[in-house]
N, C-alpha and C. Protein backbone atom coordinates (compact mmCIF):
# COMPACT_ATOMS: atom_id res chain seq x y z
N UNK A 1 -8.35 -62.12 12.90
CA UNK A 1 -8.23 -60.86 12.21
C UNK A 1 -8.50 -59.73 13.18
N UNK A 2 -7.47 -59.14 13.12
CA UNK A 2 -7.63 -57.49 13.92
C UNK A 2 -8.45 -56.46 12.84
N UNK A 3 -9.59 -55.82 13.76
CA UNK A 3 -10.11 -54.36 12.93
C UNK A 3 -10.56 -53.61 13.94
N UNK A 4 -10.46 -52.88 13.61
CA UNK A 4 -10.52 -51.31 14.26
C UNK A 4 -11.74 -50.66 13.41
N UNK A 5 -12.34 -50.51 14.55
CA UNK A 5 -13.70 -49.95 14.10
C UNK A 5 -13.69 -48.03 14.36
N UNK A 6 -13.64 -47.84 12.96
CA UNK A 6 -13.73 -46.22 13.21
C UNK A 6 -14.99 -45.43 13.43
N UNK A 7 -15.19 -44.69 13.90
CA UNK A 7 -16.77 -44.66 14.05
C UNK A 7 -16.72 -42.71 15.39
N UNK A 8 -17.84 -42.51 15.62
CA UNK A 8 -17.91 -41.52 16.41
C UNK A 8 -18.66 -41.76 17.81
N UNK A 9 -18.07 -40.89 18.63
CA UNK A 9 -18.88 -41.40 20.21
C UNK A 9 -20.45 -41.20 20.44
N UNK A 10 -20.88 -40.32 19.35
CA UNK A 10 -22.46 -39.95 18.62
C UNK A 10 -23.11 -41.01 17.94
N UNK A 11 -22.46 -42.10 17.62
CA UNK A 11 -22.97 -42.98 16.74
C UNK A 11 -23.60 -44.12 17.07
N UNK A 12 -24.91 -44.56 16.46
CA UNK A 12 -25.69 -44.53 17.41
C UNK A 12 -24.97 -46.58 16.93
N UNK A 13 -24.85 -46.75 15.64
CA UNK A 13 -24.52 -48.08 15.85
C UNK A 13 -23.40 -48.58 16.20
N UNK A 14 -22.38 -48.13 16.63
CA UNK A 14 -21.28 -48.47 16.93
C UNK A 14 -20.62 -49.46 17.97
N UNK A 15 -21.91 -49.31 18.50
CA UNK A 15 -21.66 -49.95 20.40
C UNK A 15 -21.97 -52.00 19.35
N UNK A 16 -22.86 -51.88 18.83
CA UNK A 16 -23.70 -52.69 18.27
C UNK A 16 -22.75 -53.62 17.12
N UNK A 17 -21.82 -52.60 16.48
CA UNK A 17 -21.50 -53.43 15.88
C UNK A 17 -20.14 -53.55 16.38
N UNK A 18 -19.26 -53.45 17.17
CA UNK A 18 -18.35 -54.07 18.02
C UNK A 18 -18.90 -55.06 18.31
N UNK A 19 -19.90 -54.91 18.84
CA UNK A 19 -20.71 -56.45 19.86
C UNK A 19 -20.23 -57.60 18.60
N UNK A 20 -21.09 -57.40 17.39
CA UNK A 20 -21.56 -58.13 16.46
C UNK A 20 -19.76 -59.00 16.04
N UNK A 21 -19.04 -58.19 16.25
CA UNK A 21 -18.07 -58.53 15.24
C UNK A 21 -17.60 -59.19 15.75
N UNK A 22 -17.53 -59.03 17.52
CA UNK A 22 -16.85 -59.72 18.60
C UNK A 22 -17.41 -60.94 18.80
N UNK A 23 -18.73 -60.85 19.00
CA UNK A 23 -19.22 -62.04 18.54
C UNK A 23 -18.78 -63.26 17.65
N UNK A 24 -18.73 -62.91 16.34
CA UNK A 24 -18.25 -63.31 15.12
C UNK A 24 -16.70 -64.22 15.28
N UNK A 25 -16.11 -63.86 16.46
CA UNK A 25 -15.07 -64.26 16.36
C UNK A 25 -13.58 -63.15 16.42
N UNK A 26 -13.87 -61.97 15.87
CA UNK A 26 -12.97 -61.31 15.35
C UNK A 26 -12.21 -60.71 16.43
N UNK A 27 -11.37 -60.12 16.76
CA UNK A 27 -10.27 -59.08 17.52
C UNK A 27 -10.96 -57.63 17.02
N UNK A 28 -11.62 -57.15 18.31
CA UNK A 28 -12.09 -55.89 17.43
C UNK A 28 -11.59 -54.59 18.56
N UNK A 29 -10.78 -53.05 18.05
CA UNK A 29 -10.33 -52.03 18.87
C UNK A 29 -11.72 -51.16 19.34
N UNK A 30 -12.02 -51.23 20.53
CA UNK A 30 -13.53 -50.56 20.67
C UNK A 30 -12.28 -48.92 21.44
N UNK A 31 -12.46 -47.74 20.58
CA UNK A 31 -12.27 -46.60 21.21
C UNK A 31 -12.86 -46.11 22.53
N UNK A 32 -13.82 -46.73 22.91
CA UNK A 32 -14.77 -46.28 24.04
C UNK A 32 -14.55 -47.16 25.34
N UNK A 33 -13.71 -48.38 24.77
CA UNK A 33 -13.27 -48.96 26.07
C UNK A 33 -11.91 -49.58 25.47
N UNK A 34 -10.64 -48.83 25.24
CA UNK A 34 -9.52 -49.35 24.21
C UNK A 34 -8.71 -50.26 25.71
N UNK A 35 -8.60 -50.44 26.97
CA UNK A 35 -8.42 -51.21 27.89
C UNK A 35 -9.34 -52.04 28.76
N UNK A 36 -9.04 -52.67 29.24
CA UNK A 36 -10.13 -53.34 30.81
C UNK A 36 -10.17 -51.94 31.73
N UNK A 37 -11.28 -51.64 32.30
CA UNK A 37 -11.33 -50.36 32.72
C UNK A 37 -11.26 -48.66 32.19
N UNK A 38 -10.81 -48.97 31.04
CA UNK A 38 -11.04 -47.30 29.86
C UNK A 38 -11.75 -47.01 29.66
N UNK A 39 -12.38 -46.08 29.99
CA UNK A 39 -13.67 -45.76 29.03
C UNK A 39 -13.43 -44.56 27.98
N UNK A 40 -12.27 -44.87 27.53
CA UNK A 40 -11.52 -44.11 26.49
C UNK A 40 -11.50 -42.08 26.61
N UNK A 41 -11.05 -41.93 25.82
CA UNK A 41 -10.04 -40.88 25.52
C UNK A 41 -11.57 -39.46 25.75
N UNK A 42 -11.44 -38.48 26.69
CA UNK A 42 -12.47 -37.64 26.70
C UNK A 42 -11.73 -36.15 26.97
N UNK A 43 -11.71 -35.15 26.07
CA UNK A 43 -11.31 -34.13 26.43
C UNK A 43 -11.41 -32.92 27.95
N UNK A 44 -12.98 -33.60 28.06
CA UNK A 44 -13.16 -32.89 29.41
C UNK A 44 -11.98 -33.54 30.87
N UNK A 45 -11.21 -34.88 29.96
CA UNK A 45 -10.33 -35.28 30.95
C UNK A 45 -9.11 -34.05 31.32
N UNK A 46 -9.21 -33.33 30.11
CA UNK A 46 -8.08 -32.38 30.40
C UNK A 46 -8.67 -30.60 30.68
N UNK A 47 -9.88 -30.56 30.30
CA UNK A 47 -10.57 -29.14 30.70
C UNK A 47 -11.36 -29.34 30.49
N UNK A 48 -12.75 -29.13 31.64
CA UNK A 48 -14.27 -29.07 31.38
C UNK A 48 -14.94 -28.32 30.22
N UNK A 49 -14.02 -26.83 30.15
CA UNK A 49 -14.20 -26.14 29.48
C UNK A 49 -13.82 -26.36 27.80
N UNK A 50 -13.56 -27.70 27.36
CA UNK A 50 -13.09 -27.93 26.48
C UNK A 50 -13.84 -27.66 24.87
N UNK A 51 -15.05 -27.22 25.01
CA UNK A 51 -15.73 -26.56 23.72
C UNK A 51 -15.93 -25.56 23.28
N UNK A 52 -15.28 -24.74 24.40
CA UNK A 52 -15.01 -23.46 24.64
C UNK A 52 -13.48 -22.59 24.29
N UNK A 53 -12.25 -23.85 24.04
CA UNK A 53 -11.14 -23.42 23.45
C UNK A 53 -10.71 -22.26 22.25
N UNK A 54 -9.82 -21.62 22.43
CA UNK A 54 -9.59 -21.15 20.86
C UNK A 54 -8.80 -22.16 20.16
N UNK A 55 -8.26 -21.89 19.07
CA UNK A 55 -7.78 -22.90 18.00
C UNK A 55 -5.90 -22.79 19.42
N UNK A 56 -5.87 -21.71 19.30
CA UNK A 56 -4.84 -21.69 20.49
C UNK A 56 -4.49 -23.27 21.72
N UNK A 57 -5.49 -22.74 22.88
CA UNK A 57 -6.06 -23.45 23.45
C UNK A 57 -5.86 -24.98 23.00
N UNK A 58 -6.40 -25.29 21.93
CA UNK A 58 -7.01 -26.53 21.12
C UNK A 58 -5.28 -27.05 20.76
N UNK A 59 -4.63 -26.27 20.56
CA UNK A 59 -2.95 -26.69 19.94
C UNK A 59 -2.32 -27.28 21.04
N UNK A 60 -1.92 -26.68 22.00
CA UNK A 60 -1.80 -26.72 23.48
C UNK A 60 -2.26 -28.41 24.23
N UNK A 61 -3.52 -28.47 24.06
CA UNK A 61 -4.03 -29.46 24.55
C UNK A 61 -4.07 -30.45 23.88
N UNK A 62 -3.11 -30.66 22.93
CA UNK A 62 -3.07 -31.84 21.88
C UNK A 62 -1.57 -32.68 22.58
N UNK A 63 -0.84 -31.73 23.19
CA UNK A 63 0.48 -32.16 23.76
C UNK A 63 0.13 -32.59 25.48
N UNK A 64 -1.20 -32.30 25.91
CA UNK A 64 -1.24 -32.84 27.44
C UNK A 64 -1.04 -34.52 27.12
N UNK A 65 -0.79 -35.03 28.49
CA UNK A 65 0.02 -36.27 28.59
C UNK A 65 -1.64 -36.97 28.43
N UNK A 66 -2.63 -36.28 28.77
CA UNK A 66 -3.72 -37.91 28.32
C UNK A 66 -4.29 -37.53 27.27
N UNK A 67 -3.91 -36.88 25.99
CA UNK A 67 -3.93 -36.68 24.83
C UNK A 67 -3.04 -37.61 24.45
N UNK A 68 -1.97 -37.92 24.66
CA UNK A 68 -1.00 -38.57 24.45
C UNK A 68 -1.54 -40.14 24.89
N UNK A 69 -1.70 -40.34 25.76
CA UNK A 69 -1.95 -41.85 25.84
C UNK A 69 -3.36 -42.35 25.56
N UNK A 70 -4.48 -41.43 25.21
CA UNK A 70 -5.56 -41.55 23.98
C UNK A 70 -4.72 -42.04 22.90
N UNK A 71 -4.34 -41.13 22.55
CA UNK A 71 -3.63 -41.49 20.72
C UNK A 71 -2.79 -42.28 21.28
N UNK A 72 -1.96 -42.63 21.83
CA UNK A 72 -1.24 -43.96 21.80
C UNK A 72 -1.98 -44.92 21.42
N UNK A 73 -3.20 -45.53 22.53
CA UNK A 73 -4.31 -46.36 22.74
C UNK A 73 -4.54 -46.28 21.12
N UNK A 74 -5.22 -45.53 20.28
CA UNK A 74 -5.78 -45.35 19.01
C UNK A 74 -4.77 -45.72 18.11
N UNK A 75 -3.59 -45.21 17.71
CA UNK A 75 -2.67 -45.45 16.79
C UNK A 75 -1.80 -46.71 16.72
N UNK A 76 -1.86 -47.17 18.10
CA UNK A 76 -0.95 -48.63 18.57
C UNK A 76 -2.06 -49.52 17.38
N UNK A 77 -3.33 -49.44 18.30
CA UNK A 77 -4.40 -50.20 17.07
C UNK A 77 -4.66 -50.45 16.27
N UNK A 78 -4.94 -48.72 15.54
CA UNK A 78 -4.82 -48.40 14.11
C UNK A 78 -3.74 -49.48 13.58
N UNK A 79 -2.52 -48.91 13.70
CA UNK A 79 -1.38 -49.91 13.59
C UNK A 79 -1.34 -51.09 13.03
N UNK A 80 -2.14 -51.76 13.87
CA UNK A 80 -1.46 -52.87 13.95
C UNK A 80 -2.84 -53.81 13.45
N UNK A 81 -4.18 -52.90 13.12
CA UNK A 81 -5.45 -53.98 12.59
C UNK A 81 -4.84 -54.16 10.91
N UNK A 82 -5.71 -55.44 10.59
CA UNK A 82 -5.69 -55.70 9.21
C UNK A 82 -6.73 -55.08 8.41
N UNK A 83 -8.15 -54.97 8.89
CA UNK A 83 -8.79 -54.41 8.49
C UNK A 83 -9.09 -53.09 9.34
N UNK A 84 -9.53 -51.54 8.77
CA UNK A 84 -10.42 -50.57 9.40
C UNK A 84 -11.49 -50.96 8.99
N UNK A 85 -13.05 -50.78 9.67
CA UNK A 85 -13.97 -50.50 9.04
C UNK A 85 -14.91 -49.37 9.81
N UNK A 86 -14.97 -47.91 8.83
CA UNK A 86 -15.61 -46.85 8.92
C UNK A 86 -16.82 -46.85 9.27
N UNK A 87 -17.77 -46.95 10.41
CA UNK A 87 -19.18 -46.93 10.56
C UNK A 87 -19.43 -45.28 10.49
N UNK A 88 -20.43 -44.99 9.41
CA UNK A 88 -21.23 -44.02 9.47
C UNK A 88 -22.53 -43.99 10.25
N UNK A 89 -22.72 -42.44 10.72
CA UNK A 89 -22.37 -41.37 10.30
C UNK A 89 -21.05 -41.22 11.64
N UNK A 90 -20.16 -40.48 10.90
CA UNK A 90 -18.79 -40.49 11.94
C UNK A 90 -17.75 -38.73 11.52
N UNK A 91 -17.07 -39.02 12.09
CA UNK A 91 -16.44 -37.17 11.99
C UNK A 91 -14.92 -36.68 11.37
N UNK A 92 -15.02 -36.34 12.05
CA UNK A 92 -13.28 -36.07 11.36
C UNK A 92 -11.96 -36.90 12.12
N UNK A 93 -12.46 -37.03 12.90
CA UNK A 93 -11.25 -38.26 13.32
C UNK A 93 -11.51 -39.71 13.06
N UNK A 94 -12.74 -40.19 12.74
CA UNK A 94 -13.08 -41.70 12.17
C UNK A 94 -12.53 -41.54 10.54
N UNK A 95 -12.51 -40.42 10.05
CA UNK A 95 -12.72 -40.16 8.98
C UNK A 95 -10.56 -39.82 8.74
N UNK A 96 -9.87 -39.20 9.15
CA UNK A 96 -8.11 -39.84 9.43
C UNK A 96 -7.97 -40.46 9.42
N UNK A 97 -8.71 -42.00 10.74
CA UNK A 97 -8.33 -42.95 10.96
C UNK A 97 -8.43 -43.96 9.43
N UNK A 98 -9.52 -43.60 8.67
CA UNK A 98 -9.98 -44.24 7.80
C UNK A 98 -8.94 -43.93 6.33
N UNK A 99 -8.71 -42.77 6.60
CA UNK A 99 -7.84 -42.61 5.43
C UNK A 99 -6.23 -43.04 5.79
N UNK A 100 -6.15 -43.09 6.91
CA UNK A 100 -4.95 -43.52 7.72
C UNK A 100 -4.43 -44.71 7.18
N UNK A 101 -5.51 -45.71 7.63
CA UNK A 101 -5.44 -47.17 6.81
C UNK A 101 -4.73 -47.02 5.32
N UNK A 102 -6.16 -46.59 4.62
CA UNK A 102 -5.88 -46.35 3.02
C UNK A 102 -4.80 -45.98 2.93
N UNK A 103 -4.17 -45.13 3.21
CA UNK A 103 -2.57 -44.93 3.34
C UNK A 103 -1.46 -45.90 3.30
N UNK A 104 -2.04 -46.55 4.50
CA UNK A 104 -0.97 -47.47 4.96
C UNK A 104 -1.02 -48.94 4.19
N UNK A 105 -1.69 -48.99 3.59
CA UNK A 105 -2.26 -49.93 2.43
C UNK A 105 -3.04 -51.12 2.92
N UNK A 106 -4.18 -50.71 4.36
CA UNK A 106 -4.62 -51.51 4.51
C UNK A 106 -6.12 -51.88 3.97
N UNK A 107 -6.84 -52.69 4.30
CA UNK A 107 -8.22 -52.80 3.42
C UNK A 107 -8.96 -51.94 4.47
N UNK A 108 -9.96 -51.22 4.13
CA UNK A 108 -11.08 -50.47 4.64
C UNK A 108 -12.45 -50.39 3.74
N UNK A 109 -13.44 -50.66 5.06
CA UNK A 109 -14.75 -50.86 4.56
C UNK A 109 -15.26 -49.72 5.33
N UNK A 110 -16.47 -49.33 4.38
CA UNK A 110 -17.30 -48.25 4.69
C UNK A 110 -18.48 -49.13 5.06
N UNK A 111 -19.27 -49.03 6.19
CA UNK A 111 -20.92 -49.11 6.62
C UNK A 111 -21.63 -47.66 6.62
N UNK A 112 -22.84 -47.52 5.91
CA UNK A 112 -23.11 -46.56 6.04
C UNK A 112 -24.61 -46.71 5.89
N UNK A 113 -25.23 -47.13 6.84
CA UNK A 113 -26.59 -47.91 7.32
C UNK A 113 -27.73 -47.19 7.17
N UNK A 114 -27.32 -45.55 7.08
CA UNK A 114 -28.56 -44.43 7.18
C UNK A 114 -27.78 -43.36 5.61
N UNK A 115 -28.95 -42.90 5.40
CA UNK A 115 -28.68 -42.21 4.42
C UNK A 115 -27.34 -41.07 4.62
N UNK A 116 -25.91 -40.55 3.92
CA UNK A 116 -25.09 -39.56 4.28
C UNK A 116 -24.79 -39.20 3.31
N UNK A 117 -24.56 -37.73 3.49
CA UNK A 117 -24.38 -36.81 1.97
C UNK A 117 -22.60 -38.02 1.11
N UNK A 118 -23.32 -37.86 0.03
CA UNK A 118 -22.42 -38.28 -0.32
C UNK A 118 -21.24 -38.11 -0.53
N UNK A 119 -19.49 -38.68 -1.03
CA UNK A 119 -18.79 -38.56 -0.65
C UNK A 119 -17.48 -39.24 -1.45
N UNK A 120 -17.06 -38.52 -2.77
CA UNK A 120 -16.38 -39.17 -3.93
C UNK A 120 -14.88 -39.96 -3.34
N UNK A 121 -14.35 -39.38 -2.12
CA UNK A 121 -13.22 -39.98 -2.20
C UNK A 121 -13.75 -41.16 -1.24
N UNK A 122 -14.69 -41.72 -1.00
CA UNK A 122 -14.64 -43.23 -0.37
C UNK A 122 -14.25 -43.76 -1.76
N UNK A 123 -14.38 -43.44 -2.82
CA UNK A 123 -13.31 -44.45 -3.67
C UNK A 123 -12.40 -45.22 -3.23
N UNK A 124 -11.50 -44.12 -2.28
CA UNK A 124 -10.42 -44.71 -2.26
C UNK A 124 -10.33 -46.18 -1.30
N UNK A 125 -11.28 -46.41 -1.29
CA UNK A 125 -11.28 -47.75 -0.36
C UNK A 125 -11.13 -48.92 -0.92
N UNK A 126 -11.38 -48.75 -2.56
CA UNK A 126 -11.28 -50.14 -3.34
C UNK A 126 -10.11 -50.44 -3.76
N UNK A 127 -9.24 -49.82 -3.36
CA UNK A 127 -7.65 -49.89 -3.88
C UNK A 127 -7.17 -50.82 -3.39
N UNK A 128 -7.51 -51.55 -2.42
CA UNK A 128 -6.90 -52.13 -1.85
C UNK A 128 -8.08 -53.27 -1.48
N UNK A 129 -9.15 -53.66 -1.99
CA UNK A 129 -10.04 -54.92 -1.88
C UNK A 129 -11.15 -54.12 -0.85
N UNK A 130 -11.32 -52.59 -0.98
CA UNK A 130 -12.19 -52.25 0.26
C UNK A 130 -13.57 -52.56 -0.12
N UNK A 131 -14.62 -51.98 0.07
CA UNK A 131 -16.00 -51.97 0.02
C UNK A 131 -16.73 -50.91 0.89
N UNK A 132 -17.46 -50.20 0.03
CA UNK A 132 -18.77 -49.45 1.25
C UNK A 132 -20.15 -50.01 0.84
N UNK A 133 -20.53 -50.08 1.53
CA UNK A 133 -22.02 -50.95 1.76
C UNK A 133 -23.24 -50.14 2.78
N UNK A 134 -23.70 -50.45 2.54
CA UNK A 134 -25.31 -50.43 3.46
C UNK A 134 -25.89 -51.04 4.04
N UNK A 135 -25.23 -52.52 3.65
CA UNK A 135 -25.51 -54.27 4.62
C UNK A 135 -24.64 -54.31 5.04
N UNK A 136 -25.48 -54.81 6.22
CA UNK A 136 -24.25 -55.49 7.38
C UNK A 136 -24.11 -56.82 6.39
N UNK A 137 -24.68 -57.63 6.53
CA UNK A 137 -24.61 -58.62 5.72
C UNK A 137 -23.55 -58.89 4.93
N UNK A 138 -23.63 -57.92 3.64
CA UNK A 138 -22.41 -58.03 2.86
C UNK A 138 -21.02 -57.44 3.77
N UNK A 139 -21.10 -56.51 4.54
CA UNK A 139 -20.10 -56.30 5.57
C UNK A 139 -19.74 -57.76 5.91
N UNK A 140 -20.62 -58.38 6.98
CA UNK A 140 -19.74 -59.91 7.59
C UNK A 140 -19.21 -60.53 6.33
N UNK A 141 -20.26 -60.62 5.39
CA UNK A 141 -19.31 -61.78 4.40
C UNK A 141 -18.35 -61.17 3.84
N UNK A 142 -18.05 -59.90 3.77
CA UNK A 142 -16.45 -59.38 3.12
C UNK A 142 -15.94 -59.87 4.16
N UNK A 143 -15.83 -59.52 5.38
CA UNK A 143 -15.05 -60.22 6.42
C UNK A 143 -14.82 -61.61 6.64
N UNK A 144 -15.76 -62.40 6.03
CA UNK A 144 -15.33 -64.28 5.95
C UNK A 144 -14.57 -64.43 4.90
N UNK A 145 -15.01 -63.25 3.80
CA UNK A 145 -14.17 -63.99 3.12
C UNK A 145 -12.83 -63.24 2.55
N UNK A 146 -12.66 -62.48 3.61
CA UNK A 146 -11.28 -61.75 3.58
C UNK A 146 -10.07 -62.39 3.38
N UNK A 147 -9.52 -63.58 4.26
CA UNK A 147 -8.66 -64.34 3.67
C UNK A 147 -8.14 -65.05 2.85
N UNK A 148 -9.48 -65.17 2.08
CA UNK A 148 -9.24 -66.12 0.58
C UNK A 148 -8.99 -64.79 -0.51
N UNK A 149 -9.05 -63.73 -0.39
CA UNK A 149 -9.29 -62.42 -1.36
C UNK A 149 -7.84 -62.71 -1.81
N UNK A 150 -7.72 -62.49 -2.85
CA UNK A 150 -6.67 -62.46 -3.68
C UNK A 150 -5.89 -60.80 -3.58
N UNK A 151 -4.67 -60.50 -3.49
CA UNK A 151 -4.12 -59.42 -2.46
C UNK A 151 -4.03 -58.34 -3.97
């Protein structure tokens, strides 16, 4: 099983639960190292000054060529996992990727390990056999027993 772990470069469990999953057996997309040698997608790759943009600026730099092969790296993935699963607390691009899935009608699970304001449209995750949780626990076992789930 392919999943793509959505999550933020702030987050403090993320590193942790790639490990875990990889462990487990699974095919998992780590954003922070999406090749042998990547250490993934960083804006200061294209201007130091990059927090400092106007919305201008910010438009502009969405079309540089390693903007482009970030999101390649990300969307090829996205793509092509069976499962997303959303680790909180995460931002506005874990938070696309996550609805991205839901979109695309794939299953997505929410972890959300520390307390976060809450948040009515994770609904939409059960549409499709998702789950948000607070255990890892029940996290792995949705994942064992993902294949027997009735579609």
């Amino acid at each position: 099983m392919k999943i793509y772990v959505a999550s933020s470069w702030r987050n403090p469990y993320q590193e942790q639960i790639v490990g875990l999953l990889r462990e487990a057996g699974y095919e998992v997309y780590d954003f922070k190292h999406p090749a042998p040698g990547d250490n993934g997608f960083h804006w200061s790759e294209i201007d130091e000054g990059w927090k400092r943009w106007s919305p201008d600026k910010f438009i502009q730099a969405l079309k540089h060529p390693v903007a482009d092969k970030g999101f390649a790296f990300d969307m090829t993935a996205l793509t092509h996992c069976d499962v997303c699963l959303l680790v909180l607390p995460s931002g506005r691009s874990a938070h696309l990727e996550a609805g991205y899935a839901v979109g695309a009608g794939k299953s997505v699970l929410v972890y959300m390990p520390v307390p976060n304001e809450p948040e009515l449209m994770y609904k939409m995750v059960y549409a499709k056999r998702g789950l948000v949780s607070s255990s890892l626990t029940e996290i792995m076992g949705w994942l064992k027993d993902y294949r027997s789930m009735p579609v």
